[in-house]
N, C-alpha and C. Protein backbone atom coordinates (compact mmCIF):
# COMPACT_ATOMS: atom_id res chain seq x y z
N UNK A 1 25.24 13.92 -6.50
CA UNK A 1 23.88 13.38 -6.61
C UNK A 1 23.54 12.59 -5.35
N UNK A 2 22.22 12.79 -4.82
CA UNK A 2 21.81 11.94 -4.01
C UNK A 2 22.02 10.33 -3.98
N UNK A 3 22.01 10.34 -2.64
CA UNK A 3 22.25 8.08 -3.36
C UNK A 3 20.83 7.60 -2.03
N UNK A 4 20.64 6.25 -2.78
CA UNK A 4 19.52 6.03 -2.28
C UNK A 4 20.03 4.62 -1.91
N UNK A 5 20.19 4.42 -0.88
CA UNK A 5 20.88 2.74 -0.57
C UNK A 5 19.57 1.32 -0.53
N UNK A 6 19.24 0.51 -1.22
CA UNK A 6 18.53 -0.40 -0.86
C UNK A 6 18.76 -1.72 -0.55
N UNK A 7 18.63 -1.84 0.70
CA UNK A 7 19.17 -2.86 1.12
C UNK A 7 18.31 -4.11 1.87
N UNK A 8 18.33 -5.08 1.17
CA UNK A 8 16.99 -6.14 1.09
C UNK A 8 17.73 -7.70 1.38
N UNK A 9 16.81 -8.27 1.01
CA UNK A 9 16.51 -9.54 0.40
C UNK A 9 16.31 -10.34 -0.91
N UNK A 10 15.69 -11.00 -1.24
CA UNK A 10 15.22 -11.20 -2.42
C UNK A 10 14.59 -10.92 -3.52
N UNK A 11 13.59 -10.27 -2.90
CA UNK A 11 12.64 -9.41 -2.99
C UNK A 11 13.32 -7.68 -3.50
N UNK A 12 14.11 -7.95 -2.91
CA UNK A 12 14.86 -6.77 -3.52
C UNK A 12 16.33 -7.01 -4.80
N UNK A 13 16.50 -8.13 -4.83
CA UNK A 13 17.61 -8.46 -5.70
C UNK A 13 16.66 -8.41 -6.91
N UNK A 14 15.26 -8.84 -6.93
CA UNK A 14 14.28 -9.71 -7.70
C UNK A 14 14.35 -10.65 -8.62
N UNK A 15 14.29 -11.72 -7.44
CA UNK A 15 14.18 -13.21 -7.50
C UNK A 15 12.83 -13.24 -8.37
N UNK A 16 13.20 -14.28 -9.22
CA UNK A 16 12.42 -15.14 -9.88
C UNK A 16 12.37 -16.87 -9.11
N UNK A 17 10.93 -16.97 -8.54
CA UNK A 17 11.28 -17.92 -8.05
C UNK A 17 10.54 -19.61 -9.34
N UNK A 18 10.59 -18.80 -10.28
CA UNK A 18 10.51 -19.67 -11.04
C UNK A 18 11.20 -20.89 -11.64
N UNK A 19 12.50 -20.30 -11.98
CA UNK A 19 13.53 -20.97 -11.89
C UNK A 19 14.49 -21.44 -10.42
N UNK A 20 15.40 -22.44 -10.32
CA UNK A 20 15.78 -23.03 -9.32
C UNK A 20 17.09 -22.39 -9.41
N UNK A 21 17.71 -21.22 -9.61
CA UNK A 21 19.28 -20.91 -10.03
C UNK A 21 19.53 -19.64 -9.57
N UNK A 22 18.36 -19.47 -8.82
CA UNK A 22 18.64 -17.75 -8.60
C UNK A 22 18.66 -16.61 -8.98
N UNK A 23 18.09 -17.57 -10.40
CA UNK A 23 17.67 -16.04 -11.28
C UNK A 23 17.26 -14.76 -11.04
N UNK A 24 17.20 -13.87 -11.66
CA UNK A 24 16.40 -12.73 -11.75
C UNK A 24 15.16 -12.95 -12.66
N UNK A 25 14.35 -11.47 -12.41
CA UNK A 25 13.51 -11.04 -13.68
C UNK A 25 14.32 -10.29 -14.43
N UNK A 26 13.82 -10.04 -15.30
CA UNK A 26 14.73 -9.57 -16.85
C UNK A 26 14.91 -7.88 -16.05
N UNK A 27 16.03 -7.46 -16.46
CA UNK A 27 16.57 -6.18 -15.97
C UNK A 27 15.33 -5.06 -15.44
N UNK A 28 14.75 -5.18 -16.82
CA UNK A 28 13.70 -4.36 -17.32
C UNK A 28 12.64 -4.28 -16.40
N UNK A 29 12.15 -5.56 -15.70
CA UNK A 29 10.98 -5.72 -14.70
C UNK A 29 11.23 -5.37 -13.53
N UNK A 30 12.84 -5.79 -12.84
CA UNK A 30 12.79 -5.79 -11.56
C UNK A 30 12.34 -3.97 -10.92
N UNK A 31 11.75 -3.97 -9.76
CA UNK A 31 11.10 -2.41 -9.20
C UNK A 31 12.66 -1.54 -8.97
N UNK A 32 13.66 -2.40 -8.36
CA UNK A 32 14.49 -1.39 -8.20
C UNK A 32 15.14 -1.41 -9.39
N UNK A 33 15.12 -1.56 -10.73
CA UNK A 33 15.45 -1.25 -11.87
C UNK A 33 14.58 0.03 -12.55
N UNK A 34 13.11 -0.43 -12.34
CA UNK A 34 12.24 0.60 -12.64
C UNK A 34 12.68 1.82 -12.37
N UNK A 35 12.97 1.59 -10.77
CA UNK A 35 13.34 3.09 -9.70
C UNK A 35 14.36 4.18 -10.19
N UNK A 36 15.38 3.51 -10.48
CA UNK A 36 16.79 4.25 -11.37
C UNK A 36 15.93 4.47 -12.85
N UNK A 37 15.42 3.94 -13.08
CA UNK A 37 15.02 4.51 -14.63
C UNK A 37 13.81 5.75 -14.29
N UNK A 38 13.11 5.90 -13.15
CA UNK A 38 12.47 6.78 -12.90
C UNK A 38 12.98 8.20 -12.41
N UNK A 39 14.18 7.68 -11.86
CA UNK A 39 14.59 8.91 -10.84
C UNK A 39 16.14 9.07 -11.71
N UNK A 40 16.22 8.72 -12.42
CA UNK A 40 17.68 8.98 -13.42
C UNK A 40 17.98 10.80 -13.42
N UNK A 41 18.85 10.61 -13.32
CA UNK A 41 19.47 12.10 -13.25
C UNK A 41 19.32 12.89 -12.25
N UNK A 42 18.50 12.15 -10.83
CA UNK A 42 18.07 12.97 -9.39
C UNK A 42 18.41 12.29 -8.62
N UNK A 43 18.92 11.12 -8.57
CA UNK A 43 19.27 10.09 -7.66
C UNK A 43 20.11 9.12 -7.95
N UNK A 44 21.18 8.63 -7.75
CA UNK A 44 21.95 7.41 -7.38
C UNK A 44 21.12 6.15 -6.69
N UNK A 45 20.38 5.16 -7.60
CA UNK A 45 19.45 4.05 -6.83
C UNK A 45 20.93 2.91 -6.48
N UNK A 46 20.86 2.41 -5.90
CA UNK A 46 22.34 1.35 -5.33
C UNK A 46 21.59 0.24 -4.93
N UNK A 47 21.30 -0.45 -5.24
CA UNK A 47 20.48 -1.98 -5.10
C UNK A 47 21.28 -2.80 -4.56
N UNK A 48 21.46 -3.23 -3.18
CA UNK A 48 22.07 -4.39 -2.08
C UNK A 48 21.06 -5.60 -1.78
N UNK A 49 20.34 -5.95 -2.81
CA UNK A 49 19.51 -7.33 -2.53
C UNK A 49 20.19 -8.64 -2.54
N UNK A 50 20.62 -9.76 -1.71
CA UNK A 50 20.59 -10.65 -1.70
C UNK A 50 19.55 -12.11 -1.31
N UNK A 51 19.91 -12.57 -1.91
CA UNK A 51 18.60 -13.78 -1.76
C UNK A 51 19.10 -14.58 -0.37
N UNK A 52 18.35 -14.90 0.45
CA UNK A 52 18.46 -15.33 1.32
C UNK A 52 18.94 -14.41 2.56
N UNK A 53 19.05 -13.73 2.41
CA UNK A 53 19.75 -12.18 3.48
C UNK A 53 18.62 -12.06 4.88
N UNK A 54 19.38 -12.70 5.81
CA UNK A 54 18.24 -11.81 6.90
C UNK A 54 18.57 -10.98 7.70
N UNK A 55 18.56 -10.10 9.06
CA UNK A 55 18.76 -9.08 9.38
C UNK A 55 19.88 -9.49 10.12
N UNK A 56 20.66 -8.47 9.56
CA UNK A 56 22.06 -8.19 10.41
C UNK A 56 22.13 -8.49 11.86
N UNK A 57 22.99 -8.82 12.75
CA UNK A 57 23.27 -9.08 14.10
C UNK A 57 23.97 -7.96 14.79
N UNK A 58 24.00 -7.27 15.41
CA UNK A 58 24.59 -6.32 16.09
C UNK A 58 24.92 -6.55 17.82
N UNK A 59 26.34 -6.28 17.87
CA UNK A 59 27.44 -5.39 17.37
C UNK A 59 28.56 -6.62 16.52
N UNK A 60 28.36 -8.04 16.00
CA UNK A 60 28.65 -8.51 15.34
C UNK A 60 29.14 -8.16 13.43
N UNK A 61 27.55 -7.92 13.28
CA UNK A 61 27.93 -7.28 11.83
C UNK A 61 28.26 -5.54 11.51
N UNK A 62 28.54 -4.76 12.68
CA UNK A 62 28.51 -3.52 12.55
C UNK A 62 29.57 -3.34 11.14
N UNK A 63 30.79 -4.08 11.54
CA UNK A 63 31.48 -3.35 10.56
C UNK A 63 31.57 -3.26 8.95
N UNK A 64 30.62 -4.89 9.03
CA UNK A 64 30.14 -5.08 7.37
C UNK A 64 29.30 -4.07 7.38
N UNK A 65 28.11 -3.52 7.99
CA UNK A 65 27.35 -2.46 7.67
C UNK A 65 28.05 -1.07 7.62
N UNK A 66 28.93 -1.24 8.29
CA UNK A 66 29.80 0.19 8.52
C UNK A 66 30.33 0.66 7.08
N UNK A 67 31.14 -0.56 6.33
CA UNK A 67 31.14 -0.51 4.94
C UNK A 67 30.41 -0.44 4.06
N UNK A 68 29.47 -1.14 4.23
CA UNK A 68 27.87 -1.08 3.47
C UNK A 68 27.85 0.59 3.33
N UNK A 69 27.23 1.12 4.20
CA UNK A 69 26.53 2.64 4.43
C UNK A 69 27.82 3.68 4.29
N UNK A 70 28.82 3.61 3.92
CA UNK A 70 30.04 4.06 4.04
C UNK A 70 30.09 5.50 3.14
N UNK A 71 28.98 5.16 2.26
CA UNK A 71 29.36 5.92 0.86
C UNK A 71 28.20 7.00 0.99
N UNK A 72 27.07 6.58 2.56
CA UNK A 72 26.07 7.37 2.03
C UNK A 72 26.46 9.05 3.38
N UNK A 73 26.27 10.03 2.97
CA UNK A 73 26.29 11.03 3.26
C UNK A 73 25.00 12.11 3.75
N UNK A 74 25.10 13.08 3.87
CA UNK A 74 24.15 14.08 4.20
C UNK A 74 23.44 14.00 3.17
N UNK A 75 21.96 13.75 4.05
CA UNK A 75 20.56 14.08 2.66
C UNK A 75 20.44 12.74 1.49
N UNK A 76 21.40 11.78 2.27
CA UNK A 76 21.32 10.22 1.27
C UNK A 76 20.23 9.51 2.47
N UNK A 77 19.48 8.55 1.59
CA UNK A 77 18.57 7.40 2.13
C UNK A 77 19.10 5.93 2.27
N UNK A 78 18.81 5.40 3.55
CA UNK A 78 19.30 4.27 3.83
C UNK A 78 17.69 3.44 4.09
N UNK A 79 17.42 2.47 2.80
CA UNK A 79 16.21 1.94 3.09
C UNK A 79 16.31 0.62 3.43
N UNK A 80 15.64 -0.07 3.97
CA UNK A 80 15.85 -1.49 4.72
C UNK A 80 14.23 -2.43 4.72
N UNK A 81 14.63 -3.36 3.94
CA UNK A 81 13.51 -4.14 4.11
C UNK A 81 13.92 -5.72 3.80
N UNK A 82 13.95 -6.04 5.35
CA UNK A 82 14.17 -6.96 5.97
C UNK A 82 13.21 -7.72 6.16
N UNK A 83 13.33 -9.27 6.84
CA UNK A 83 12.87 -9.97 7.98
C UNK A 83 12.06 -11.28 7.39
N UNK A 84 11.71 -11.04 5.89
CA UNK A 84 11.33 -12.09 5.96
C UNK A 84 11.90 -13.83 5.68
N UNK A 85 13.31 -13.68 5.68
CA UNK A 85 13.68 -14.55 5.92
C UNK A 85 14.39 -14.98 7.24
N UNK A 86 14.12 -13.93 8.41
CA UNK A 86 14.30 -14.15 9.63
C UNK A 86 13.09 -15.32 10.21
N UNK A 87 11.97 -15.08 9.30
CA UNK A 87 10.51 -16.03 9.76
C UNK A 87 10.59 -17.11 8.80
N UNK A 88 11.38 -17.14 7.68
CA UNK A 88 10.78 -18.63 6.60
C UNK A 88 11.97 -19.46 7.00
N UNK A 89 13.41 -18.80 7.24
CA UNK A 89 14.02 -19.87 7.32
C UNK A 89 14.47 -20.70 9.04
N UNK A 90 13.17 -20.98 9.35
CA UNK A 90 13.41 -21.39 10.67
C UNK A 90 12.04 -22.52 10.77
N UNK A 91 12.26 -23.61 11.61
CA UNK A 91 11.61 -24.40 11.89
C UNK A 91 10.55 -23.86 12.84
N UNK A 92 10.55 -22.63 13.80
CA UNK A 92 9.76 -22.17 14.71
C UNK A 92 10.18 -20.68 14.34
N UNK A 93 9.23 -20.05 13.89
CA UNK A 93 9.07 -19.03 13.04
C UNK A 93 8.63 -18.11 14.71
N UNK A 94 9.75 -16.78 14.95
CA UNK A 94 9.66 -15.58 16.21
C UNK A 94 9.63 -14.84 15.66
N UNK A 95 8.70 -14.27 16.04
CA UNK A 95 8.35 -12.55 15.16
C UNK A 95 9.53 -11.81 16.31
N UNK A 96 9.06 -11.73 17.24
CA UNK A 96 10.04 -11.02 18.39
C UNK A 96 11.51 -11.02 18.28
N UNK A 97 12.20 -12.00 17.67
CA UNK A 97 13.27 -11.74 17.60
C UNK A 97 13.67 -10.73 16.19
N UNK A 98 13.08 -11.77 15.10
CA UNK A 98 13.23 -10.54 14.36
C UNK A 98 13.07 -8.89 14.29
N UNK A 99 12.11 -8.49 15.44
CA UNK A 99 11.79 -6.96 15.87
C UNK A 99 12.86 -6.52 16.69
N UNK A 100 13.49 -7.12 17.48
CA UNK A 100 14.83 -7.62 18.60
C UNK A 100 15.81 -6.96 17.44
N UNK A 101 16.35 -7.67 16.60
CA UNK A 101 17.18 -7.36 15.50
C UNK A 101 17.37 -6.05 14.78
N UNK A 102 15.71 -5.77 14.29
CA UNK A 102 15.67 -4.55 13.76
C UNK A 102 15.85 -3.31 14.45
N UNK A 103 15.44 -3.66 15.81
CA UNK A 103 15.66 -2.55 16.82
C UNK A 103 17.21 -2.29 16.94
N UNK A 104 18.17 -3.52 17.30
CA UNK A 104 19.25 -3.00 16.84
C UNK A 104 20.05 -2.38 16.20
N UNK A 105 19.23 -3.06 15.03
CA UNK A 105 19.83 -1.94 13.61
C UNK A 105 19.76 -0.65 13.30
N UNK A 106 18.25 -0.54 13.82
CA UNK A 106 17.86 1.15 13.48
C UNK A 106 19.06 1.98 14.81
N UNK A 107 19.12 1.38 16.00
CA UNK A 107 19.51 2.01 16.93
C UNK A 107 21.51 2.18 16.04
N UNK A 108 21.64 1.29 15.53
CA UNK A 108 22.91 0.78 15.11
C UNK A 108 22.81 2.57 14.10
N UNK A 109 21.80 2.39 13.10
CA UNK A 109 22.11 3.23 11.92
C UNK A 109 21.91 4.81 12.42
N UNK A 110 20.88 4.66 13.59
CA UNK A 110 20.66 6.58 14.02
C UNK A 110 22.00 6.83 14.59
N UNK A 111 22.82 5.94 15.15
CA UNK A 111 23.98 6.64 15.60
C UNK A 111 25.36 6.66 14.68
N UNK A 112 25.23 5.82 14.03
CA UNK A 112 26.73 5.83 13.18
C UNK A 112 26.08 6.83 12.01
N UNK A 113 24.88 6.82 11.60
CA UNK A 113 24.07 7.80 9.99
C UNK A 113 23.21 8.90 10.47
N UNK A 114 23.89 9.58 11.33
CA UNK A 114 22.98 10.23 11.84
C UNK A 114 22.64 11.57 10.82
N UNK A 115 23.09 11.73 9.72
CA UNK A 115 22.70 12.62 8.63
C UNK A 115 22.01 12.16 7.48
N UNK A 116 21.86 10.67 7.65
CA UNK A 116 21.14 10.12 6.43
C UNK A 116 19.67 10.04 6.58
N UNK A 117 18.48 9.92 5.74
CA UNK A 117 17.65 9.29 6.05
C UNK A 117 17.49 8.15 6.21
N UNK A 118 16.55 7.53 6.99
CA UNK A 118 16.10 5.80 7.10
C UNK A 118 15.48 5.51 6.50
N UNK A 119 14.78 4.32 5.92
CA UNK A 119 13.10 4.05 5.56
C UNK A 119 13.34 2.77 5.96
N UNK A 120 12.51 2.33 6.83
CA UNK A 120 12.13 0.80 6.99
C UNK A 120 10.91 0.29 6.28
N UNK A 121 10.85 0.04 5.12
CA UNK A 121 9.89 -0.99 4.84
C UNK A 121 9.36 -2.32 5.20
N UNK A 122 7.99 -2.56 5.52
CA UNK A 122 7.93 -4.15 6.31
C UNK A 122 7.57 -4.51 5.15
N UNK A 123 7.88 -5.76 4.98
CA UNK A 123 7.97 -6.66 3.83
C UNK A 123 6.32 -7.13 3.79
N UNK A 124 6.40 -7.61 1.99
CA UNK A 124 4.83 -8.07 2.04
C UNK A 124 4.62 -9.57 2.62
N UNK A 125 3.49 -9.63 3.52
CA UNK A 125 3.39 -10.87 4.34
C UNK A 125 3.80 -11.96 3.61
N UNK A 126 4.26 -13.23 4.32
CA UNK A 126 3.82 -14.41 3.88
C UNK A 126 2.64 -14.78 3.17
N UNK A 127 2.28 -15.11 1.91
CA UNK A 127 0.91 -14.81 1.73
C UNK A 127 0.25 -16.36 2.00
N UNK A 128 1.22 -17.48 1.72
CA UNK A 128 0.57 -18.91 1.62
C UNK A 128 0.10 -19.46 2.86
N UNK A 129 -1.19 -19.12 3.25
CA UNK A 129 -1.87 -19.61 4.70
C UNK A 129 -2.24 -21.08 4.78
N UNK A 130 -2.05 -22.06 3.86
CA UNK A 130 -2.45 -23.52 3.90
C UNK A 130 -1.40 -24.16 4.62
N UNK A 131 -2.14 -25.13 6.09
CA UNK A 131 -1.31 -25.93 6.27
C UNK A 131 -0.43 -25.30 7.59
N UNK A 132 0.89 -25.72 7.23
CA UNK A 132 1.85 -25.21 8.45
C UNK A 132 2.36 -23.82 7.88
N UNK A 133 2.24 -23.25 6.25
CA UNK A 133 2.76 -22.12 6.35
C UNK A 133 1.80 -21.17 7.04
N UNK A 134 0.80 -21.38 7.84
CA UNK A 134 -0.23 -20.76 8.06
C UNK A 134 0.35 -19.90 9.63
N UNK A 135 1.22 -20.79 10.07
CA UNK A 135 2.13 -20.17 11.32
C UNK A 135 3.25 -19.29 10.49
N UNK A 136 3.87 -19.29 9.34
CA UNK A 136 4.48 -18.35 8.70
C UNK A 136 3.66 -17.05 8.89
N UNK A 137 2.66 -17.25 8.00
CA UNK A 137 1.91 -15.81 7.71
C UNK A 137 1.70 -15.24 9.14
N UNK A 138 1.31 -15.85 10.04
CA UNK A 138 1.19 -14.99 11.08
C UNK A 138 2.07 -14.58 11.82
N UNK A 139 3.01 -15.21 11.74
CA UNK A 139 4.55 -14.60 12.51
C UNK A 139 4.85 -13.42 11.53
N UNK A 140 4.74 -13.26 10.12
CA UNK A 140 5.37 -12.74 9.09
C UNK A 140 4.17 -10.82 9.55
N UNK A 141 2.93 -11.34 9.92
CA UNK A 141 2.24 -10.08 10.09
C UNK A 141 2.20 -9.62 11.51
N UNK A 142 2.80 -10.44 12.76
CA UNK A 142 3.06 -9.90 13.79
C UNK A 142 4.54 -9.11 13.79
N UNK A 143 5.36 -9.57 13.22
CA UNK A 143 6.97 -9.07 12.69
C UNK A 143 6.68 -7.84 11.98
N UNK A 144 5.58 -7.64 11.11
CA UNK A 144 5.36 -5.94 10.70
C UNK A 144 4.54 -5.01 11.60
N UNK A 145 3.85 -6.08 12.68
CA UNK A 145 3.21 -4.76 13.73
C UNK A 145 4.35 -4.39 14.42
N UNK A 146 5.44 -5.61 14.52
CA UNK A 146 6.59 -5.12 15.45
C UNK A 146 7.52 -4.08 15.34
N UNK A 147 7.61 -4.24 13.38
CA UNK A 147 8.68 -3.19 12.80
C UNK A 147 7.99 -1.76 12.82
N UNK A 148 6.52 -1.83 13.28
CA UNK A 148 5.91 -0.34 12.79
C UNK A 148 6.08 0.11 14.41
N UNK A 149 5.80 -0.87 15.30
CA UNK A 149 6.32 0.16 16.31
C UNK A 149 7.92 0.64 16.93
N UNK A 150 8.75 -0.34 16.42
CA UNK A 150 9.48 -0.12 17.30
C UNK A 150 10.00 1.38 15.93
N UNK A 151 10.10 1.47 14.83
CA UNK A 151 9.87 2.47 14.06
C UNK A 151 9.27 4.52 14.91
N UNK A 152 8.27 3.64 15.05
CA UNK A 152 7.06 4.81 15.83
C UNK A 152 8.42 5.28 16.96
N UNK A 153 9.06 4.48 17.82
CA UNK A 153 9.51 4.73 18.95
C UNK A 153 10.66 5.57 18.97
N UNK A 154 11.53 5.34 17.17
CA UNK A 154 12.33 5.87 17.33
C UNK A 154 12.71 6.71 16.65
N UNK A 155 11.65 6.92 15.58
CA UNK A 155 11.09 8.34 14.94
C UNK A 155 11.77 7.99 13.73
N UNK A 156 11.40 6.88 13.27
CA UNK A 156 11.91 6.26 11.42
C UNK A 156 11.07 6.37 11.18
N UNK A 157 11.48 6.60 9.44
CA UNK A 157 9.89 6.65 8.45
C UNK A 157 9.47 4.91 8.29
N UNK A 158 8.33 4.48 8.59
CA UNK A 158 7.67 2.80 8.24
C UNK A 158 6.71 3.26 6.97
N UNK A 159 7.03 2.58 6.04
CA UNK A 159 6.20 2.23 5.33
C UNK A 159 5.55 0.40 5.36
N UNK A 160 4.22 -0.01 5.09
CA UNK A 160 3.93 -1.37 5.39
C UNK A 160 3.59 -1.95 3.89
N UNK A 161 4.31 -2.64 3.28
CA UNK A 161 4.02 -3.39 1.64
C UNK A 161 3.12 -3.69 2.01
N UNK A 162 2.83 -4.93 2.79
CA UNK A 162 1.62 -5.73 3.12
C UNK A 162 0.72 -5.13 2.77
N UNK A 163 0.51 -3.87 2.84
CA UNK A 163 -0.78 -3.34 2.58
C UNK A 163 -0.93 -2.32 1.01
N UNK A 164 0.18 -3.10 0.25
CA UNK A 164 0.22 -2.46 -0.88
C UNK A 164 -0.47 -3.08 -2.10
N UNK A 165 -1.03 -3.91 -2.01
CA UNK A 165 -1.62 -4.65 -2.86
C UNK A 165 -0.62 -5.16 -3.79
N UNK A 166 0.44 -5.91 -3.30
CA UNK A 166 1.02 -6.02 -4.26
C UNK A 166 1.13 -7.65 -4.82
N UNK A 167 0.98 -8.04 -5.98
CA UNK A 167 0.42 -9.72 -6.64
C UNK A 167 2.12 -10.20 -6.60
N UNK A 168 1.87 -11.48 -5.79
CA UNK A 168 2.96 -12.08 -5.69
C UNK A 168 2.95 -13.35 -6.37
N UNK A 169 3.84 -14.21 -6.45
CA UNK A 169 4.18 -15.34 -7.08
C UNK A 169 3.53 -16.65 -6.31
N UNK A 170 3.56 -17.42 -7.59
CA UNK A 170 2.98 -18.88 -6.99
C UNK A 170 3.48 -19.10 -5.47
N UNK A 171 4.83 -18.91 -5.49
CA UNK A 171 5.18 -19.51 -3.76
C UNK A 171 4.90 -18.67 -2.56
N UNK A 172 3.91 -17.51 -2.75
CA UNK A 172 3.54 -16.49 -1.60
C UNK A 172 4.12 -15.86 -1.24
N UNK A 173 5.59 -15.91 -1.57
CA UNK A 173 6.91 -15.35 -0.79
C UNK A 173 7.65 -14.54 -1.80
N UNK A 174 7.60 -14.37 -2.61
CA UNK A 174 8.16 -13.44 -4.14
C UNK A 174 7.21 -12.16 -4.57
N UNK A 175 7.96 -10.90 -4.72
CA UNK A 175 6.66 -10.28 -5.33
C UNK A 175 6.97 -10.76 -6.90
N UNK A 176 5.85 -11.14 -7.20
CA UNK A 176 5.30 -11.64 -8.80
C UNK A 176 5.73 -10.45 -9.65
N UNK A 177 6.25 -11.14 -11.19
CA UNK A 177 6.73 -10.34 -12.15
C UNK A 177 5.52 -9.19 -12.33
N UNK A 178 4.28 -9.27 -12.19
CA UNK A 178 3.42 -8.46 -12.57
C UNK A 178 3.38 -7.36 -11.03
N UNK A 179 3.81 -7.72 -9.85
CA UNK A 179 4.06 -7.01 -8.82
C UNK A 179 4.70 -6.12 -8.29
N UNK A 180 5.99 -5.77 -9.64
CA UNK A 180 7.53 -5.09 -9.65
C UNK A 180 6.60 -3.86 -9.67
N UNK A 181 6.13 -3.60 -10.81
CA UNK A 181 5.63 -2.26 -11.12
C UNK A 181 5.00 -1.39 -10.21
N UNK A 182 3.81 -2.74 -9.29
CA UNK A 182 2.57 -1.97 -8.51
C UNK A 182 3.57 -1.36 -7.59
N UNK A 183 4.37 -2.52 -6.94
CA UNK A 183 5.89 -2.19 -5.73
C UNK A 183 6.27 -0.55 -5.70
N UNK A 184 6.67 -0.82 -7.03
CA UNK A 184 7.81 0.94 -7.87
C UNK A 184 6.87 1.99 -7.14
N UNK A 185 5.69 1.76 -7.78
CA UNK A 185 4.47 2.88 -7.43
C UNK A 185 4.39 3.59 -6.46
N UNK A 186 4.20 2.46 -5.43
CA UNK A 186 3.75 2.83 -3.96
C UNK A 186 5.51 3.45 -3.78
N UNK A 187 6.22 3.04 -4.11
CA UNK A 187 7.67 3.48 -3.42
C UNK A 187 7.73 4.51 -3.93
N UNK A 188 7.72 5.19 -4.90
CA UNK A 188 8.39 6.12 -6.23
C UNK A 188 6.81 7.17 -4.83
N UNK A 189 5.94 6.79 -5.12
CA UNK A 189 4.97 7.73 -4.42
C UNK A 189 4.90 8.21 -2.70
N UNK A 190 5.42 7.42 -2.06
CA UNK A 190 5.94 7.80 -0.31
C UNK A 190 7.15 8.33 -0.76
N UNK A 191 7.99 7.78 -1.55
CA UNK A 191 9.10 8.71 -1.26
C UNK A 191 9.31 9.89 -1.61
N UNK A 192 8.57 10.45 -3.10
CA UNK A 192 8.76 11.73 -3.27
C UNK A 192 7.82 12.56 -1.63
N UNK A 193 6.76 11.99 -1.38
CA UNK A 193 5.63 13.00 -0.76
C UNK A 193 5.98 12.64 0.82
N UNK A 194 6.44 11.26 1.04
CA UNK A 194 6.82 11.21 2.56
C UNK A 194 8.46 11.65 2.65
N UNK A 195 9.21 11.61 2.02
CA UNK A 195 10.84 11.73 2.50
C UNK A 195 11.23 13.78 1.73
N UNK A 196 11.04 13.81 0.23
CA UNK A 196 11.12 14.51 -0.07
C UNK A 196 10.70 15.95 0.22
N UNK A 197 9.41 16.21 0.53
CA UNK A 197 8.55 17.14 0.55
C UNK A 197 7.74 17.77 1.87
């Protein structure tokens, strides 16, 4: 069976940032739970979300990724959606480095996966513009013009959340329990018609 690697953040573990413990949403809600219940019996979904996770360092973390991607083979997907805690957890929020990073990575994954697919997803913006997170959001939407080109350059599939309409949580930075689903959608829908077909 196909395997579909997703490899995230929080956003991909799905954080509830409601609680202070690291919770999840209930099995049932999170999108990459949805995903395996959609694609059951056509795909292997493999969910690598950690909370707080930002983009790998290269040639530092190669070999944790080397293990990571270890399992995926010809005609498997390696999806990646990174970065936004490359921009929240910093006192001076660089879009550029984080694009710096990702460029590594992709360059890292076309040569060691060169039979797998990619998908880089750019994460949905920072949404909370009041105040000083207001330099968040805009580092957070220059960091997805960055991931779509350096993408373009090296012939990965980009998909952009940001522009998925998707309803996030009180803290701007979570997609919202009511947001898992819209998420699934847009994903479950590029991937059959952009990767598949």
């Amino acid at each position: 069976m196909k395997k579909v690697l997703l490899f995230g953040d929080s956003n991909t573990y799905g954080y509830d940032p409601r609680g202070m413990l690291g919770n999840r949403y209930p099995y049932e809600i999170v999108w990459t739970n949805l995903l395996k219940k959609e694609l059951k019996g056509q795909y292997d979904i493999i969910e690598e979300g950690q909370n707080g996770r930002t983009l790998p360092s290269i040639p530092r973390d190669a070999e944790y990724l080397k293990n990571l991607t270890g399992m995926l083979g010809e005609d498997d997907t390696f999806v990646i959606m990174l970065g936004t805690n490359d921009i929240l957890l910093t006192a001076n929020p660089r879009p550029e480095a984080a694009v710096d990073k990702m460029n590594d990575l992709l360059l890292w994954a076309k040569s060691e996966l060169s039979k797998v697919k990619i998908i880089v997803i750019a994460p949905v913006n920072i949404e909370n513009q009041s105040g000083d997170m207001k330099e968040y959001y805009e580092a957070s939407v220059k960091m997805n013009e960055g991931f779509e080109k350096v993408c373009e350059e090296l012939g990965i599939t980009f998909w952009d959340a940001s522009k998925w309409n998707v309803p996030m949580a009180y803290d701007g930075v979570h997609i919202a329990e009511e947001g898992q689903k819209v998420f699934v959608e847009h994903f479950f829908e590029l991937y059959e018609l952009g990767v598949e077909k």
